[in-house]
Protein backbone atom coordinates (compact mmCIF):
# COMPACT_ATOMS: atom_id res chain seq x y z
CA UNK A 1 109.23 148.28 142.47
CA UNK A 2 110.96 146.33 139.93
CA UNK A 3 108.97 145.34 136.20
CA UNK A 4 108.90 141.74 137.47
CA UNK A 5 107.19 142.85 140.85
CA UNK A 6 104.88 145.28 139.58
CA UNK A 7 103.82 142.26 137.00
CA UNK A 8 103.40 139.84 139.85
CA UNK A 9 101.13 142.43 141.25
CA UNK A 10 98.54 142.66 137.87
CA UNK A 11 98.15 139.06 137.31
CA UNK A 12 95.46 137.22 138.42
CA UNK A 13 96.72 133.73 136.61
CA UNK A 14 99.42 131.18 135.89
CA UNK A 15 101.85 132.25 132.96
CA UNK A 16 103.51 129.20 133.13
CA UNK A 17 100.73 127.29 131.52
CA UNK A 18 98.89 126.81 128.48
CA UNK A 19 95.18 127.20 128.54
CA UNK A 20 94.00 124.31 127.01
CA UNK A 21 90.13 122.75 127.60
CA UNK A 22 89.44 125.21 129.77
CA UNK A 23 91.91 124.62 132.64
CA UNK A 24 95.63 125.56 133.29
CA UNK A 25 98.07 123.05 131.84
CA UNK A 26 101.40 122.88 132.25
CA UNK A 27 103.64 122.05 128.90
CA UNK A 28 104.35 119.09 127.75
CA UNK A 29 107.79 118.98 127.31
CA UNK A 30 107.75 120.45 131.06
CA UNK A 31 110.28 123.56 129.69
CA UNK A 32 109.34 127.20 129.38
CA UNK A 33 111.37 130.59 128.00
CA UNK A 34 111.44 134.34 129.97
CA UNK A 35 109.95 137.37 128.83
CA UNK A 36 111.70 140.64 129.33
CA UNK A 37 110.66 144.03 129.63
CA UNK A 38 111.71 145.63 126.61
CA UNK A 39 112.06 149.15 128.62
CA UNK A 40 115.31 147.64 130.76
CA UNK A 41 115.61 144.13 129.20
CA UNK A 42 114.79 142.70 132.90
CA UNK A 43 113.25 139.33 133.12
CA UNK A 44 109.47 139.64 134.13
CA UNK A 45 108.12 135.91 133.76
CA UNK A 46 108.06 132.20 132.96
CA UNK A 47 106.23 131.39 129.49
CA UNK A 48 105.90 127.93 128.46
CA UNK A 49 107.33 126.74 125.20
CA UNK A 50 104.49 124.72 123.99
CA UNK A 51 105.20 121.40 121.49
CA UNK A 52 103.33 119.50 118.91
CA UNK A 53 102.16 117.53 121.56
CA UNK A 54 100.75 120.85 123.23
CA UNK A 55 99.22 121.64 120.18
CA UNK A 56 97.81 118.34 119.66
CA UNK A 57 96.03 118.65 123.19
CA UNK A 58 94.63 121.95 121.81
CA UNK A 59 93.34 121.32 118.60
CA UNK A 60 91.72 117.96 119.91
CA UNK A 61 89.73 119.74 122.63
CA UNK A 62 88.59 122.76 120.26
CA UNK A 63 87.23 119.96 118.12
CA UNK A 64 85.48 118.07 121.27
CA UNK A 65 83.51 121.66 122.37
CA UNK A 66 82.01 121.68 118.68
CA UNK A 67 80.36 118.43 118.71
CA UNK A 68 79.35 119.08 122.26
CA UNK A 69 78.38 122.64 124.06
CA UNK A 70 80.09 125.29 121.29
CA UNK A 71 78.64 123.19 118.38
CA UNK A 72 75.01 123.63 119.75
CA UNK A 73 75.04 127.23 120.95
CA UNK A 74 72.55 129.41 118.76
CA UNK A 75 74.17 133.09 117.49
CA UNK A 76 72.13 134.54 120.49
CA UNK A 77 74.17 132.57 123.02
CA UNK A 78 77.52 133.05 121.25
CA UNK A 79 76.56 136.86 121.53
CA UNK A 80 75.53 137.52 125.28
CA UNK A 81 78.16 134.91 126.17
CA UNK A 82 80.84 137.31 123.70
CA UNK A 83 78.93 140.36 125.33
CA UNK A 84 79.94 139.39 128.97
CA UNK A 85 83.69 138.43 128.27
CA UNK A 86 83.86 142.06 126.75
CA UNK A 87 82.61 143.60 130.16
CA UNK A 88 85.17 142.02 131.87
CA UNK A 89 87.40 142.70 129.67
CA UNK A 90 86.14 146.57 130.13
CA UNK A 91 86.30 146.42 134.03
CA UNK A 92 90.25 145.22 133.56
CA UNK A 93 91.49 147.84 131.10
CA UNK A 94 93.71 149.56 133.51
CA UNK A 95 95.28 146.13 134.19
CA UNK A 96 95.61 145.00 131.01
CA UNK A 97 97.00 148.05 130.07
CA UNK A 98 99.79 148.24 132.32
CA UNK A 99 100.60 144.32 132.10
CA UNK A 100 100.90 145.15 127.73
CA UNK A 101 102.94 148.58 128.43
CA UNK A 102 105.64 145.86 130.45
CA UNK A 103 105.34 143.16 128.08
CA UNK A 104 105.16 145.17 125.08
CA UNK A 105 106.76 148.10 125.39
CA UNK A 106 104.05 150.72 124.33
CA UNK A 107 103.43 153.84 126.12
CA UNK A 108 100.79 153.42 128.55
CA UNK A 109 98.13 155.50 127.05
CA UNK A 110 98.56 153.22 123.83
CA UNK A 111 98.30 150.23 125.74
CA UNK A 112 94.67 151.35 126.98
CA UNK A 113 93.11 152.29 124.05
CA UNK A 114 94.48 148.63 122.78
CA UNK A 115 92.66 146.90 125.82
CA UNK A 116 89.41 149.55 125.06
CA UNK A 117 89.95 148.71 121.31
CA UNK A 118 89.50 144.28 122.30
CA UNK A 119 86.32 145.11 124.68
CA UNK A 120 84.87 147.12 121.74
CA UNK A 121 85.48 144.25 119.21
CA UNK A 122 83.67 142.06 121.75
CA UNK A 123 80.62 144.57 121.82
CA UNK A 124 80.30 144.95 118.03
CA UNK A 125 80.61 140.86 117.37
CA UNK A 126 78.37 140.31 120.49
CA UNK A 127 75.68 142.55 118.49
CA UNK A 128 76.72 141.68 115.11
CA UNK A 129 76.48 137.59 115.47
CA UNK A 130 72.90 137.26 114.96
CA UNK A 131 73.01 139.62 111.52
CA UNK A 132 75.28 137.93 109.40
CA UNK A 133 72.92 135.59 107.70
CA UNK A 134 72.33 133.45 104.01
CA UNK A 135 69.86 134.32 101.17
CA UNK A 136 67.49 133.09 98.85
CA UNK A 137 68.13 132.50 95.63
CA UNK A 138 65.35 132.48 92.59
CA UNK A 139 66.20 129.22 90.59
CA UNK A 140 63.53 127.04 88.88
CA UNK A 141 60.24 126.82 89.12
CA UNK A 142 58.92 123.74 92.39
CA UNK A 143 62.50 124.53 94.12
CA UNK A 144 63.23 127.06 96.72
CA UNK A 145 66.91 128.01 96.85
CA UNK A 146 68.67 129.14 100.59
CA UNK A 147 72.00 129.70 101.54
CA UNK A 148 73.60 128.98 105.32
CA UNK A 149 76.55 130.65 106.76
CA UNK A 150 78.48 128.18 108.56
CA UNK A 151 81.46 128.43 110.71
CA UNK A 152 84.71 126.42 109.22
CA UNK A 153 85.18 124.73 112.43
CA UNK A 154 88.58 125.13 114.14
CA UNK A 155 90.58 128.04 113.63
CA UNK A 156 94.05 128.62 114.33
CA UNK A 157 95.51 131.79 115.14
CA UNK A 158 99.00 133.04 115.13
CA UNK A 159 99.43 136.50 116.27
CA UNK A 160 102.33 139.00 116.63
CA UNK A 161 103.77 140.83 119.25
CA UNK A 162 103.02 144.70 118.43
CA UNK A 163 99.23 144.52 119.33
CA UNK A 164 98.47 141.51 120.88
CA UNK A 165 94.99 142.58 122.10
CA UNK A 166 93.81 144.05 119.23
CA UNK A 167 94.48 141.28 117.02
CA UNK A 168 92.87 139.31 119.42
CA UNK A 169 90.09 141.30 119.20
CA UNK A 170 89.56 141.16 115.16
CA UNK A 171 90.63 137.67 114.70
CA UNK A 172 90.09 135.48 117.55
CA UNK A 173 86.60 137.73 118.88
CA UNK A 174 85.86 137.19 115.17
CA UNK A 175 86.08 133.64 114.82
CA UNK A 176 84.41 133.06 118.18
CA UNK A 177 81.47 134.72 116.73
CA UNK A 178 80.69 132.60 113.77
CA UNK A 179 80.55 129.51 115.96
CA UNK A 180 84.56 128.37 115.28
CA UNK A 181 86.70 127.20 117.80
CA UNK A 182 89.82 128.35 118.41
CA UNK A 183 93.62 127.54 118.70
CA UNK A 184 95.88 130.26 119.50
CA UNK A 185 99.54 130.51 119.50
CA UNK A 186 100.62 133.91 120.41
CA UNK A 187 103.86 135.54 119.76
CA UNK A 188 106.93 134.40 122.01
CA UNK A 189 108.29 137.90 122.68
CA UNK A 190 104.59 138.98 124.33
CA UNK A 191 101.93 137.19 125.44
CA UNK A 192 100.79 137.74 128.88
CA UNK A 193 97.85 139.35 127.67
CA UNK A 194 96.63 136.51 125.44
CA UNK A 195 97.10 134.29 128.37
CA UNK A 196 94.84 136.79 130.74
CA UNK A 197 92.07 136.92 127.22
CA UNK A 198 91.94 133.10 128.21
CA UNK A 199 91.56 133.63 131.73
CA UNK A 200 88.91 135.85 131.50
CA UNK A 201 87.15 133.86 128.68
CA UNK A 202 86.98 131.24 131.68
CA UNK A 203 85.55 133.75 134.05
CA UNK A 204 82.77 134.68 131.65
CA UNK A 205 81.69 130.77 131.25
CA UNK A 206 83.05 130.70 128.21
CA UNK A 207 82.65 126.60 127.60
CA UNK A 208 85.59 124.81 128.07
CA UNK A 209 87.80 123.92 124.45
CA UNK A 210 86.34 126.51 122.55
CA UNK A 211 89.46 129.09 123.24
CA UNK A 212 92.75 127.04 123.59
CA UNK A 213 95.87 128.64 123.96
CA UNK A 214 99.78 127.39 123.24
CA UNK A 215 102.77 130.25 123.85
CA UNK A 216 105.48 129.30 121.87
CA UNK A 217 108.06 129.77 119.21
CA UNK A 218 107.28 130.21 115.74
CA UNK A 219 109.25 127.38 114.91
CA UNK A 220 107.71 125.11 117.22
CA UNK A 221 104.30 125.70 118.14
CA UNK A 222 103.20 128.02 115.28
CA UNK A 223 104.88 125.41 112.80
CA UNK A 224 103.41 122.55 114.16
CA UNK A 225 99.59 124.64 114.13
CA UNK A 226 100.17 125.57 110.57
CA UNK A 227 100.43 122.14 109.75
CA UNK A 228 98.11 120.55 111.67
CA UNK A 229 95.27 118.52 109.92
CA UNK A 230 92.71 119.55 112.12
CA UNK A 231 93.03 122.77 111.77
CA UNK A 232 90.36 123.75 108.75
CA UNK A 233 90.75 128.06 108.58
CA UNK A 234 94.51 129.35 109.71
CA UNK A 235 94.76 133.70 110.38
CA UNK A 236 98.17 135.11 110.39
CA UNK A 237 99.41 138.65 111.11
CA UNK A 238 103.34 138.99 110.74
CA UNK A 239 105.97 139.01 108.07
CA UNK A 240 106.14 137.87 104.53
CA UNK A 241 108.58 135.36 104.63
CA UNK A 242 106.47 133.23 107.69
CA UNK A 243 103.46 134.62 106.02
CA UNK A 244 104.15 132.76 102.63
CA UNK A 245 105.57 129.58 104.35
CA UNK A 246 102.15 129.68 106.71
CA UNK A 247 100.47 129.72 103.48
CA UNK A 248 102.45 126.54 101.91
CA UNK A 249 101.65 124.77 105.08
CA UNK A 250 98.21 125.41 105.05
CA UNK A 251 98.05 124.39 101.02
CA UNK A 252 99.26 120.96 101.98
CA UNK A 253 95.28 120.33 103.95
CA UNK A 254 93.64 122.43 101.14
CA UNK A 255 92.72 124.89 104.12
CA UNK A 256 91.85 128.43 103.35
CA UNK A 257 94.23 131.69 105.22
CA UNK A 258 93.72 134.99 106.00
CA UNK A 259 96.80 136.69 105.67
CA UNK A 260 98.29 140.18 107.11
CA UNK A 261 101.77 140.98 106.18
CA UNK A 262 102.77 144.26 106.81
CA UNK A 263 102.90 147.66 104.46
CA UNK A 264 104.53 150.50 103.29
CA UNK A 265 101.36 152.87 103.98
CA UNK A 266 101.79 156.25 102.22
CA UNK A 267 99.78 159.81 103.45
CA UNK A 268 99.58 162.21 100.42
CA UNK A 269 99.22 165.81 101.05
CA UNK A 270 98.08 168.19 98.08
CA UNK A 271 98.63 171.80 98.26
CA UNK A 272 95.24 172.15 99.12
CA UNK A 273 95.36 169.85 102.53
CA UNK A 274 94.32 171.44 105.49
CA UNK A 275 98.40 170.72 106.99
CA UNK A 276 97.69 171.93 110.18
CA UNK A 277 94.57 169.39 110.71
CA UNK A 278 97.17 166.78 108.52
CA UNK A 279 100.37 167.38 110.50
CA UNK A 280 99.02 165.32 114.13
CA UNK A 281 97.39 162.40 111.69
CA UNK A 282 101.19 161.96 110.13
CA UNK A 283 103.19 161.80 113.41
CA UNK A 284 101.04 159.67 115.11
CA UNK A 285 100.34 157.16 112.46
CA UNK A 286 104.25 157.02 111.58
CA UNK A 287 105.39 157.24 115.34
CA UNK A 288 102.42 154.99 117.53
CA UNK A 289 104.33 151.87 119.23
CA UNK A 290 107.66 153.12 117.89
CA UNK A 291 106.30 152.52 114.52
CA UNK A 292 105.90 148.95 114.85
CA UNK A 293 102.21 148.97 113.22
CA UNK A 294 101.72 147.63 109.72
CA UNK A 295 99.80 150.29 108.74
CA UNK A 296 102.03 153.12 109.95
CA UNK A 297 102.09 155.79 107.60
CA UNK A 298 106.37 155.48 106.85
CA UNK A 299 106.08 157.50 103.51
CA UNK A 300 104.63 160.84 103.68
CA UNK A 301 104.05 162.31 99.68
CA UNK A 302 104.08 166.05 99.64
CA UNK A 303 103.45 168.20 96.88
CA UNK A 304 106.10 170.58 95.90
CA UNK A 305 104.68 173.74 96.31
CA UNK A 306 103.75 173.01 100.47
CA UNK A 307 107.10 170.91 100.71
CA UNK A 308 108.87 173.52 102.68
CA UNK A 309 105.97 174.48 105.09
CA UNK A 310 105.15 170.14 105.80
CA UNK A 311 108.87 170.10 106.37
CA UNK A 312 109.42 172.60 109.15
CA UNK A 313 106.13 171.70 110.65
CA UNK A 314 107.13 167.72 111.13
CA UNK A 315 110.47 168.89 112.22
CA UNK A 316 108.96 171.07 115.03
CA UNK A 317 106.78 168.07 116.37
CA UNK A 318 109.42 165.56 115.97
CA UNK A 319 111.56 167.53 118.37
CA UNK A 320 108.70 167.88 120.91
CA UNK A 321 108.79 164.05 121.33
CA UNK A 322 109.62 162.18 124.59
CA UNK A 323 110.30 158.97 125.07
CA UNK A 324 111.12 156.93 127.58
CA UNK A 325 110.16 153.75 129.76
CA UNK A 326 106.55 152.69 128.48
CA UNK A 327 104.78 152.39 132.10
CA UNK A 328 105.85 156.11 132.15
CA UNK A 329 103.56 156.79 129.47
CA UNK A 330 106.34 158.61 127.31
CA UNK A 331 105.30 159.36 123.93
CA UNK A 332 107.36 156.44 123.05
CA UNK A 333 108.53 153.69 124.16
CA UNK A 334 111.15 151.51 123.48
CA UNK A 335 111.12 148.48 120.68
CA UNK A 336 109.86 144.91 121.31
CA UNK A 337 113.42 143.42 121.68
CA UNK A 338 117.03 144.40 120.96
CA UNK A 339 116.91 142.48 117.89
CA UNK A 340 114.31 144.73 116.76
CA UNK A 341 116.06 147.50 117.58
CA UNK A 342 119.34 146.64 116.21
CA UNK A 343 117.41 145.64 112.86
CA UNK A 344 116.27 149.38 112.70
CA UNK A 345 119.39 150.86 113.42
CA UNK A 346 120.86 149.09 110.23
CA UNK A 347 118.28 150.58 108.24
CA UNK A 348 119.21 154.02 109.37
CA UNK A 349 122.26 153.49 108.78
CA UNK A 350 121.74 153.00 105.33
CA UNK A 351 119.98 156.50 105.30
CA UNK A 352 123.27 158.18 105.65
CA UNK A 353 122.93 159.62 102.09
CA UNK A 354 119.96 161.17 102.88
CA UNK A 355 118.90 164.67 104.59
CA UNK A 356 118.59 163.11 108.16
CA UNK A 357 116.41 165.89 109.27
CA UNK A 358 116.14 165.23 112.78
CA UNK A 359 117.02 162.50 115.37
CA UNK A 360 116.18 162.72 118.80
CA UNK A 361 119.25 162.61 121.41
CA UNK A 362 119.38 159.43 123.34
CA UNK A 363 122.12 159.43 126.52
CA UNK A 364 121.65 158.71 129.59
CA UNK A 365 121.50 154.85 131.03
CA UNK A 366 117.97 154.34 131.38
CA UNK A 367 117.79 153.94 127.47
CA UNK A 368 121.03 152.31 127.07
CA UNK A 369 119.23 149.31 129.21
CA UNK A 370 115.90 149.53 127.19
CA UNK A 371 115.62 148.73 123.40
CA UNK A 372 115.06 152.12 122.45
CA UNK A 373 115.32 154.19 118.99
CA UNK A 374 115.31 157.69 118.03
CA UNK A 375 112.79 158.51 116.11
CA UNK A 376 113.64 159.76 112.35
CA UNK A 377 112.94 161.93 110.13
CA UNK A 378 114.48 162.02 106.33
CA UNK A 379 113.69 164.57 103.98
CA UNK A 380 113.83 164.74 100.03
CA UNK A 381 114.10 160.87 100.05
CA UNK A 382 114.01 159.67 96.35
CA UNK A 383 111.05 157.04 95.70
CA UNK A 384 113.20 154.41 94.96
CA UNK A 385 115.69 154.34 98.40
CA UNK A 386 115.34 151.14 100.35
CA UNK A 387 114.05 153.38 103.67
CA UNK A 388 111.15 154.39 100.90
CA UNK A 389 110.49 150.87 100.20
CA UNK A 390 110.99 148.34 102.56
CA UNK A 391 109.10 148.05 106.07
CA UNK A 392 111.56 148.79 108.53
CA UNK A 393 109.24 148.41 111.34
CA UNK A 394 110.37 151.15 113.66
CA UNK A 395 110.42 154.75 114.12
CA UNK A 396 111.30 155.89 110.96
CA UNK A 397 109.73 158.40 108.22
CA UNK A 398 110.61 159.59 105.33
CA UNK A 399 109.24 162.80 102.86
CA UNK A 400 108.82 162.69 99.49
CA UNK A 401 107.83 165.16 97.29
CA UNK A 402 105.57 165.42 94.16
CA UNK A 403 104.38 167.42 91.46
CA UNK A 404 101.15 166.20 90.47
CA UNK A 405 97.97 163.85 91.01
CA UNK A 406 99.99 161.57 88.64
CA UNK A 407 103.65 161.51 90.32
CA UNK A 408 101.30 160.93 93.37
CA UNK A 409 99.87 157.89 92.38
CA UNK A 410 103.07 156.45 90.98
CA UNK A 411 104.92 157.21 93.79
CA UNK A 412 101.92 155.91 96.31
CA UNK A 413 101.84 152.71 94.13
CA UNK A 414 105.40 152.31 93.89
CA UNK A 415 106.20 149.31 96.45
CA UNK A 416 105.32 145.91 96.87
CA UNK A 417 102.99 146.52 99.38
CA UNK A 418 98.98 147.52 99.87
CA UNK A 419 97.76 147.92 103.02
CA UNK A 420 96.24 151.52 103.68
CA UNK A 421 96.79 155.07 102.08
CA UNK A 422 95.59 158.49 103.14
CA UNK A 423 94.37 161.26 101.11
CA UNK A 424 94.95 165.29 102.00
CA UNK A 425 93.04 167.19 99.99
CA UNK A 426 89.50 169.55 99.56
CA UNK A 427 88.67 168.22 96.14
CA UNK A 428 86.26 165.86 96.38
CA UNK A 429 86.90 165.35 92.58
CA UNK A 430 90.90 164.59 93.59
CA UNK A 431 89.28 162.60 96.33
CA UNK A 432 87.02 160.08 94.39
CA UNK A 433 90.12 160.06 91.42
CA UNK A 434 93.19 159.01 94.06
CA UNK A 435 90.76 156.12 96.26
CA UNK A 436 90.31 154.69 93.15
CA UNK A 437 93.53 154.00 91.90
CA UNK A 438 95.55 153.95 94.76
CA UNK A 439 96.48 150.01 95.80
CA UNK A 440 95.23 149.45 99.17
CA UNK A 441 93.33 148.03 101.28
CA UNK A 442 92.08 151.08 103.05
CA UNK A 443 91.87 154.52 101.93
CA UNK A 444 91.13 157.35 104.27
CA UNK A 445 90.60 160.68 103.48
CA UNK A 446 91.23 163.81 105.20
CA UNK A 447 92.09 161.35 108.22
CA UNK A 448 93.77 158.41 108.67
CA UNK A 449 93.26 155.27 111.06
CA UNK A 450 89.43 156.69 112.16
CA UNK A 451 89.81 155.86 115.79
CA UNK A 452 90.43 152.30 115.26
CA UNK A 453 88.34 151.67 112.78
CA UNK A 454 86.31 147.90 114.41
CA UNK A 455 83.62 148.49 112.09
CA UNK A 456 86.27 148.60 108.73
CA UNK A 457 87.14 145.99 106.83
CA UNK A 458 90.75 145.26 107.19
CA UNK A 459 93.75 143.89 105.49
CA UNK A 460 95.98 143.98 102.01
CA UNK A 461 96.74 143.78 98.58
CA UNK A 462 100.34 142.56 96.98
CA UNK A 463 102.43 142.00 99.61
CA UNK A 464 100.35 143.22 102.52
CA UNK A 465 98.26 140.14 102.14
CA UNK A 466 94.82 138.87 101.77
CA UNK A 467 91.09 138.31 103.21
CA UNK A 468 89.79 140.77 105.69
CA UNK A 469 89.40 141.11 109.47
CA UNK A 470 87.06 143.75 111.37
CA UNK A 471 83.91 144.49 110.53
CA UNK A 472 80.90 141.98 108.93
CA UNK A 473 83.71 141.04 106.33
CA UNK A 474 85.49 139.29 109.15
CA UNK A 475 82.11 137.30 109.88
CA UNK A 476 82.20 136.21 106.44
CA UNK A 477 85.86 135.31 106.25
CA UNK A 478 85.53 133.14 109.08
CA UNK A 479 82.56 130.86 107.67
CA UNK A 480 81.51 128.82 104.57
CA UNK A 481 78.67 129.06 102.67
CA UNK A 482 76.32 126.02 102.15
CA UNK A 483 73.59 126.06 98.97
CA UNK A 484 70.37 124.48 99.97
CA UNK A 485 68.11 123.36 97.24
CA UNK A 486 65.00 122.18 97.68
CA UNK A 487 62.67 120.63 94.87
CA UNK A 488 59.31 120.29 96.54
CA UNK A 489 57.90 120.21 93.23
């Protein structure tokens, strides 16, 4: 069975629609674009390429379901209605999982825990809705002073194409939650499983226009959203260069962003890290999705005296790797599209001055169909080398050694990015010291990632962006706070 077949097999609705007001659309402009499985570049579907008028459609009916149904729901009924989509979502993670692993490209086993990782998000907002709440404030004497959490109103979304379900799940989920309607415009090289969120938002009774949905190119439909004057709170995950233009948009309406733009993450192991509980955390934080996470750990700091031993190790489990077609559940997969891939191959080859300490072989026809990578591994890399400072997005990693807590932190610090760091070390003295000066966003010691992390506040510093997603922070990103004051004398 062919990717297209098997596809045809695990959908249960059209992709050659928008979801807009509840119901299946068809496009505007009547013309759509394919997506390909990035494992053998074959065609799998029909998307459509939504236009401003598609947009306009969407933005106009998220606005209609808040001064009708969405706008009166109470936080109880935004939770049990969150709390049902998420057990659908939980009874179609093995479908969900394989339609991501062929849109995608990621290894099925990653592709689950993505689709477990959205119905989890749905569980903790369905609880946490109806605990975000205001205060009161002690002012003058006759006046009593409250505060209201209110949602902005309609959101807009535009989300990439490495985790499509788990953004979903921090942004969209989050929005939902704090009574906002939303607008999404997911990312043209994979959506499928935005479109089948939508779907089963319908199934759940979800009311129609509070989840509207436009596929699209960045240029058209995520241009067009960015712009738009009824959109009053815009999210972004993706690059710096969209991510500051999405931000000039946005400035022009005096509307507020949330912005997540990528890292250089480094994991710093002291010569007192436990390396053998260290060495699993650093491969798979580098290596999950072919390294296209924003948070991958690229840089891995290493002091001097356990260089040698970190070295070997890595170098032993790199080796081990397989990787192959991603419904084959390899441990990875290829790269979202040859573009992609041939953007990471230029940044290897610009490592050819390095120690290219190992490279996985790559030969037979299977992967010369596919847009896959060898993973990399460079050793000795001085902090300064563009693999050591720029996100290349792929497989890559590079080892850099260090002599002390200060080199460390210099080194760590050393980019234009701040999005999450890791810690290796017993000394809880070391530990509190590094957190606090490292610039990040997240800092996890003796671990890195924790499972997902829901309940964690999210997102950047610098160049890795700002506001937060996951966790209450989220809640309060995606409202406004109103001051009541009441002089009853």
């Amino acid at each position: 069975m062919n990717s297209q077949e098997l596809l045809k097999e695990l959908i249960w609705f059209d992709t050659t629609k928008c979801f807009i007001d509840g119901a299946w659309e068809k496009p505007v402009s009547k013309k759509y674009f394919e997506l390909f499985d990035p494992s053998n570049n074959s065609p799998i579907c029909k998307i459509p390429r939504s236009n401003k008028s598609d947009v306009n459609l969407a933005v106009q009916s998220a606005q209609n379901s808040l001064s009708s149904n969405w706008g009166s729901f109470s936080s109880l009924e935004r939770g049990r209605i969150l709390n049902k989509i998420g057990l659908l979502v939980q009874d179609k993670i093995d479908r969900l999982a394989k339609i991501e692993s062929l849109d995608v490209g990621k290894p099925l086993t990653q592709s689950k825990a993505d689709a477990s990782a959205l119905a989890r998000y749905l569980e903790f907002y369905s609880g946490a809705v109806d605990k975000i709440h205001g205060e009161t404030i002690p002012y003058q004497n006759g006046y009593t002073v409250y505060t209201l959490r209110e949602p902005h109103g309609v959101t807009g979304h535009i989300i990439p194409w490495n985790y499509p379900m788990q953004i979903i799940g921090r942004s969209v989920v989050g929005a939902l939650a704090m009574g906002n309607a939303v607008v999404l415009k997911p990312s043209e090289d994979a959506c499928i499983t935005a479109l089948a969120f939508g779907e089963i938002c319908r199934e759940a009774g979800l009311p129609n226009g509070v989840i509207n949905i436009v596929p699209g190119y960045g240029n058209e439909a995520g241009e067009y959203l960015s712009n738009h004057p009824g959109i009053n709170h815009i999210s972004f995950t993706g690059s710096v260069e969209v991510g500051s233009k999405i931000q000039q948009n946005a400035s022009k309406n005096i509307v507020p962003v949330t912005l997540e733009l990528g890292g250089k993450s480094p994991q710093i192991l002291f010569e007192d890290a436990d390396i053998k509980k260290a060495i699993p955390f650093l491969l798979k934080a580098g290596l999950q999705n072919a390294g296209q996470t924003c948070s991958a750990s690229s840089r891995i700091l290493v002091q001097d005296s356990i260089y040698s031993k970190v070295e070997n190790l890595l170098v032993k489990e790199y080796k081990n790797l397989s990787i192959g077609p991603a419904i084959q559940d390899y441990d990875l997969g290829p790269l979202i599209s040859k573009k992609q891939a041939e953007r990471v191959k230029k940044y290897l080859s610009l490592g050819e001055d390095l120690n290219q300490l190992v490279t996985l072989s790559l030969e037979n026809n299977e992967f010369e169909k596919g847009n896959f990578v060898s993973p990399s591994l460079f050793g000795n890399v001085q902090p300064d080398h563009v693999l050591a400072q720029e996100e290349i997005f792929g497989p890559v990693q590079v080892l850099i050694p260090f002599k002390d807590e200060e080199e460390a932190i210099r080194i760590a610090n050393g980019t234009k990015f701040g999005l999450v760091a890791g810690i290796w070390t017993k000394d809880g003295s070391r530990q509190m010291r590094m957190a606090k000066q490292l610039k990040a966003g997240q800092v996890f010691v003796n671990n890195y990632g924790a499972g997902g992390g829901v309940e964690l506040p999210f997102g950047g510093v610098g160049h890795s962006g700002f506001g937060r997603e996951k966790g209450f922070e989220a809640l309060k990103g995606f409202s406004v706070i109103k001051t009541v004051a009441v002089n009853h004398g």
